[in-house]
C-alpha atoms as a PDB file:
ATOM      1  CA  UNK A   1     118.048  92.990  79.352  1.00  0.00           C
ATOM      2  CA  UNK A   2     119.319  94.173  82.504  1.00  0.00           C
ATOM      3  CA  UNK A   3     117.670  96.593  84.927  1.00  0.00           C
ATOM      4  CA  UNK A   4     120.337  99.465  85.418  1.00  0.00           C
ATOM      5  CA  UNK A   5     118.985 101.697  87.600  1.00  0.00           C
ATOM      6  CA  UNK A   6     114.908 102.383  89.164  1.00  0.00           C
ATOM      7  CA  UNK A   7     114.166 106.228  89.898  1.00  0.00           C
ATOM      8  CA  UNK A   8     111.194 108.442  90.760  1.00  0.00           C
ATOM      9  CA  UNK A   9     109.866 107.091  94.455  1.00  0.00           C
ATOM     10  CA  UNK A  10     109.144 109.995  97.165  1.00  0.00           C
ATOM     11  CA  UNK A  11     106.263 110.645  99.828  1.00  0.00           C
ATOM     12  CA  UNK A  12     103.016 112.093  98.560  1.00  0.00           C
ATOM     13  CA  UNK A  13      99.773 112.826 100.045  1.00  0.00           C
ATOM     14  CA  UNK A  14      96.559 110.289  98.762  1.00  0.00           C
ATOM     15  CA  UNK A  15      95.295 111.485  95.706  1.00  0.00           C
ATOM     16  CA  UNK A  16      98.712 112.622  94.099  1.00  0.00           C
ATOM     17  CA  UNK A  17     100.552 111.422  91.120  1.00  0.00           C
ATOM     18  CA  UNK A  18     104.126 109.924  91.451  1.00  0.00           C
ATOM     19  CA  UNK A  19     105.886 107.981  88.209  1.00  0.00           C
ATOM     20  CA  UNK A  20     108.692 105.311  88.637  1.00  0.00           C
ATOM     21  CA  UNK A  21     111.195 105.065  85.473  1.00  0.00           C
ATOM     22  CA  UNK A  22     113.061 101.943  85.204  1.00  0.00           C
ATOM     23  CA  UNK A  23     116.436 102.288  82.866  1.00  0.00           C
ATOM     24  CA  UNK A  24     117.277  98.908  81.345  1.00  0.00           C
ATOM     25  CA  UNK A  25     120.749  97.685  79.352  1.00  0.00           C
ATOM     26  CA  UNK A  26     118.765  97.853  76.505  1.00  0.00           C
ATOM     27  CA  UNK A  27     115.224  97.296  75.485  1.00  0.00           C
ATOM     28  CA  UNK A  28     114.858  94.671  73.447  1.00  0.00           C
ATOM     29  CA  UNK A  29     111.774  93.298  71.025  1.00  0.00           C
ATOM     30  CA  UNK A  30     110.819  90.430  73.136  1.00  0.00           C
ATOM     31  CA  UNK A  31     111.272  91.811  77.055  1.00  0.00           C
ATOM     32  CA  UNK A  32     108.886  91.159  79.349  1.00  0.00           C
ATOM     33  CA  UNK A  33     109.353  94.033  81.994  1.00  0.00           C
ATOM     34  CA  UNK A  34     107.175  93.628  85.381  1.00  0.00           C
ATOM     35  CA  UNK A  35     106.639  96.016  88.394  1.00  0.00           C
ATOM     36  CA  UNK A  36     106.396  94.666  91.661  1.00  0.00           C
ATOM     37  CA  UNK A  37     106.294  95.793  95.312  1.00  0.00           C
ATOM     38  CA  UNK A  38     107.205  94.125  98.440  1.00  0.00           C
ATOM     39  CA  UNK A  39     104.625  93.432 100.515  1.00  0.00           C
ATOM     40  CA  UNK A  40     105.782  92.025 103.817  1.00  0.00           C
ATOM     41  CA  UNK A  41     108.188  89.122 102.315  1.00  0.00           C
ATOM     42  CA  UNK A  42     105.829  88.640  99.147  1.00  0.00           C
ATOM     43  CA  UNK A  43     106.908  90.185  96.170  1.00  0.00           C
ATOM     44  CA  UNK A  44     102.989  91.758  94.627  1.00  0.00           C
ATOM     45  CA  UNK A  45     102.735  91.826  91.040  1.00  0.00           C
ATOM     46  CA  UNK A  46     101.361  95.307  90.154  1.00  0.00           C
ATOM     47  CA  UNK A  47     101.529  95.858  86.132  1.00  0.00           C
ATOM     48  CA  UNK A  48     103.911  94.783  83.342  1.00  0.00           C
ATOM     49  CA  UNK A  49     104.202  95.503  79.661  1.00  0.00           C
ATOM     50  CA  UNK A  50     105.653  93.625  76.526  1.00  0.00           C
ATOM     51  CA  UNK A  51     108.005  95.474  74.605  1.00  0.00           C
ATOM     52  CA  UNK A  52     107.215  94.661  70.960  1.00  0.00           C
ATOM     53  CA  UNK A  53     103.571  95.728  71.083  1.00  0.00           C
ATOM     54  CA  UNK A  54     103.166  97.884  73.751  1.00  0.00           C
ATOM     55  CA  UNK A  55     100.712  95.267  75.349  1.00  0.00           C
ATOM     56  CA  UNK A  56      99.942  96.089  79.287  1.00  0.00           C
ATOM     57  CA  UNK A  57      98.830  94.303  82.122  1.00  0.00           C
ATOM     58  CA  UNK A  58      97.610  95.358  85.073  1.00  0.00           C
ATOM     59  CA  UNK A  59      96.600  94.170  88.791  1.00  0.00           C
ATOM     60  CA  UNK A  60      92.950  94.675  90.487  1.00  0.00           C
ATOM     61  CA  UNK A  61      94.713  97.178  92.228  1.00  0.00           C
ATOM     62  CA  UNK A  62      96.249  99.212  89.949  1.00  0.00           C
ATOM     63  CA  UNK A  63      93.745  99.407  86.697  1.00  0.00           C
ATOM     64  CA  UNK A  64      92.408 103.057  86.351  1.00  0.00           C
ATOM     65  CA  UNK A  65      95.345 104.356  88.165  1.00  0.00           C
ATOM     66  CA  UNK A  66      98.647 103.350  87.161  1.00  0.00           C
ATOM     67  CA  UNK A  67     100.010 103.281  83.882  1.00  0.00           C
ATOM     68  CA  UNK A  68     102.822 101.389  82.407  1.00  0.00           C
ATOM     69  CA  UNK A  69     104.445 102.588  78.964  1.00  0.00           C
ATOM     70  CA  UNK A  70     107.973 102.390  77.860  1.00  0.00           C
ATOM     71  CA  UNK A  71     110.339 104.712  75.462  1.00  0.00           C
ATOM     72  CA  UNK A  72     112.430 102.125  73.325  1.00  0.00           C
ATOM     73  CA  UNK A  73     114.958 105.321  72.660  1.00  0.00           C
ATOM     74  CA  UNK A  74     115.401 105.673  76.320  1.00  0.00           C
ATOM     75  CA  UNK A  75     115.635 102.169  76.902  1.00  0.00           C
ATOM     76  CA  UNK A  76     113.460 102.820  79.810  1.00  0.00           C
ATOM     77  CA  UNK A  77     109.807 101.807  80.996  1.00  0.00           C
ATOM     78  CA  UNK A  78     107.619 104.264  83.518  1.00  0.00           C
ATOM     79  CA  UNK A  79     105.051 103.092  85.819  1.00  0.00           C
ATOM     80  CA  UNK A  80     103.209 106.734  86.071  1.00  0.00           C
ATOM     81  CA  UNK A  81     101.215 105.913  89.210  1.00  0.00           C
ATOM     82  CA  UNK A  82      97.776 108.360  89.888  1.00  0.00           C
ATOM     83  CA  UNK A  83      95.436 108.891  92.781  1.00  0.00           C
ATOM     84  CA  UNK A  84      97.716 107.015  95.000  1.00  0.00           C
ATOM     85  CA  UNK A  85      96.675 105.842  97.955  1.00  0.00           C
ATOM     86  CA  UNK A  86      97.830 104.668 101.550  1.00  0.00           C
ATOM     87  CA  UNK A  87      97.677 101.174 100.774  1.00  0.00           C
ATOM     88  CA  UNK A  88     100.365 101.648  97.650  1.00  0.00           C
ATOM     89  CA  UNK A  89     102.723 102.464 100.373  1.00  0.00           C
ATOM     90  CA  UNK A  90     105.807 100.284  99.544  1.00  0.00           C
ATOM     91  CA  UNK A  91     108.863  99.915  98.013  1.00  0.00           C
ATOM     92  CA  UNK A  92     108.522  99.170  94.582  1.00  0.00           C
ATOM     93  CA  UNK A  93     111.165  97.235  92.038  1.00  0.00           C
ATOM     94  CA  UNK A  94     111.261  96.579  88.421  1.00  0.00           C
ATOM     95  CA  UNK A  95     112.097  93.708  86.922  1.00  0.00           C
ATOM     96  CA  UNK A  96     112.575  91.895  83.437  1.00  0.00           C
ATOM     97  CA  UNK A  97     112.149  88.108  82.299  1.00  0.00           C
ATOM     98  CA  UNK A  98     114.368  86.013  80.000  1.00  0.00           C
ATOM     99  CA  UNK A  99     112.602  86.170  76.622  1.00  0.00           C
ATOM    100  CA  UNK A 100     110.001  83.988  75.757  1.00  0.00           C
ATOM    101  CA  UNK A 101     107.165  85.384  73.501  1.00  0.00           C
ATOM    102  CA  UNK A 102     104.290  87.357  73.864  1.00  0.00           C
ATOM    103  CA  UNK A 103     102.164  84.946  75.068  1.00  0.00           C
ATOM    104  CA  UNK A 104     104.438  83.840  77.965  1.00  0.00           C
ATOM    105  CA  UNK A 105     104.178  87.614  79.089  1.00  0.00           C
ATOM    106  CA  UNK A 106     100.525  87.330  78.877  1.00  0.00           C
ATOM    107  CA  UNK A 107     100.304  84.612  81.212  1.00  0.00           C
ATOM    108  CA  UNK A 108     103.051  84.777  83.522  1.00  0.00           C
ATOM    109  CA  UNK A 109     103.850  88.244  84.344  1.00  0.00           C
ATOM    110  CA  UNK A 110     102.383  88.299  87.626  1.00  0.00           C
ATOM    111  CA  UNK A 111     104.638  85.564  88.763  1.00  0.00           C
ATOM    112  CA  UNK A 112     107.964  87.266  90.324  1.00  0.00           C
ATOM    113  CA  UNK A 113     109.950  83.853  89.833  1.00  0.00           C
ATOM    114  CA  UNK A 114     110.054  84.313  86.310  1.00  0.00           C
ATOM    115  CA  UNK A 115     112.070  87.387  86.238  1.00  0.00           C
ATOM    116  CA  UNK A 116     115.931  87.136  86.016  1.00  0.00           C
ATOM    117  CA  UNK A 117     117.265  90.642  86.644  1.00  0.00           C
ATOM    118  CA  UNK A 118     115.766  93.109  89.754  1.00  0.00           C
ATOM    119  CA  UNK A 119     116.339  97.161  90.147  1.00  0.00           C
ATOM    120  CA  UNK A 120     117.521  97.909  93.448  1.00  0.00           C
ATOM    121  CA  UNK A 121     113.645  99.258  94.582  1.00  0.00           C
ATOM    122  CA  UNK A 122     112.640 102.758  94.860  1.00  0.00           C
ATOM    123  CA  UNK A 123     110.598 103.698  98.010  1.00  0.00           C
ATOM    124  CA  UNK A 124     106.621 105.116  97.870  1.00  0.00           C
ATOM    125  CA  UNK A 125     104.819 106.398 100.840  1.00  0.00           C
ATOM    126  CA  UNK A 126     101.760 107.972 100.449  1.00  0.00           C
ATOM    127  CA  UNK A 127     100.123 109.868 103.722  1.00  0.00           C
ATOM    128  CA  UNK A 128      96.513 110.141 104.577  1.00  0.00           C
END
């Protein structure tokens, strides 16, 4: 599936709540759907989620804060994003891989190489 179009980035002072939608082709039963943002000239892996069970992962950084779900109707996945702080200042992209299973998801979906099709990025700052 391709990513069609990212939305939901602004500027926010720490401690608010921002969420990032990412509309997709479709959403299929084995996509593999990552969120990443650009750190410098590294892309940072912050959560993903596997569409046919929901199943989420989640960076150090991001557990207890962020949340990534999807709506299968919508074709869309959300990264809902709480008590944000300075340091998640960036620009942020979704991203999906070529299908390969659950358990590919599991253990690759920090990995940005893996991941075919990129939104065009949607911008967070977040003010002390």
């Amino acid at each position: 599936a391709q990513v069609q179009v990212q939305s939901g980035g602004g500027s926010v002072q720490a401690g608010e709540s921002l969420r990032l939608s990412c509309t997709l082709s479709r959403l299929d039963d084995d996509d593999c759907v990552g969120w990443f943002r650009l750190s410098g000239k590294d892309y940072k892996a912050v959560a993903a989620i596997y569409s046919r069970d929901d199943e989420a992962y989640y960076a150090d950084s991001a557990k207890g804060r962020f949340t990534v779900s999807q709506d299968r109707s919508l074709n869309t996945v959300y990264l809902q994003m709480n008590a944000l702080k300075p340091d998640d200042s960036a620009k942020y992209y979704c991203a999906t891989s070529t299908p390969r299973g659950s358990s590919y998801c599991a253990s690759m979906w920090k990995s940005s190489p893996i991941y075919n099709y990129w939104g065009q990025g949607t911008q967070v700052t977040v003010s002390s």
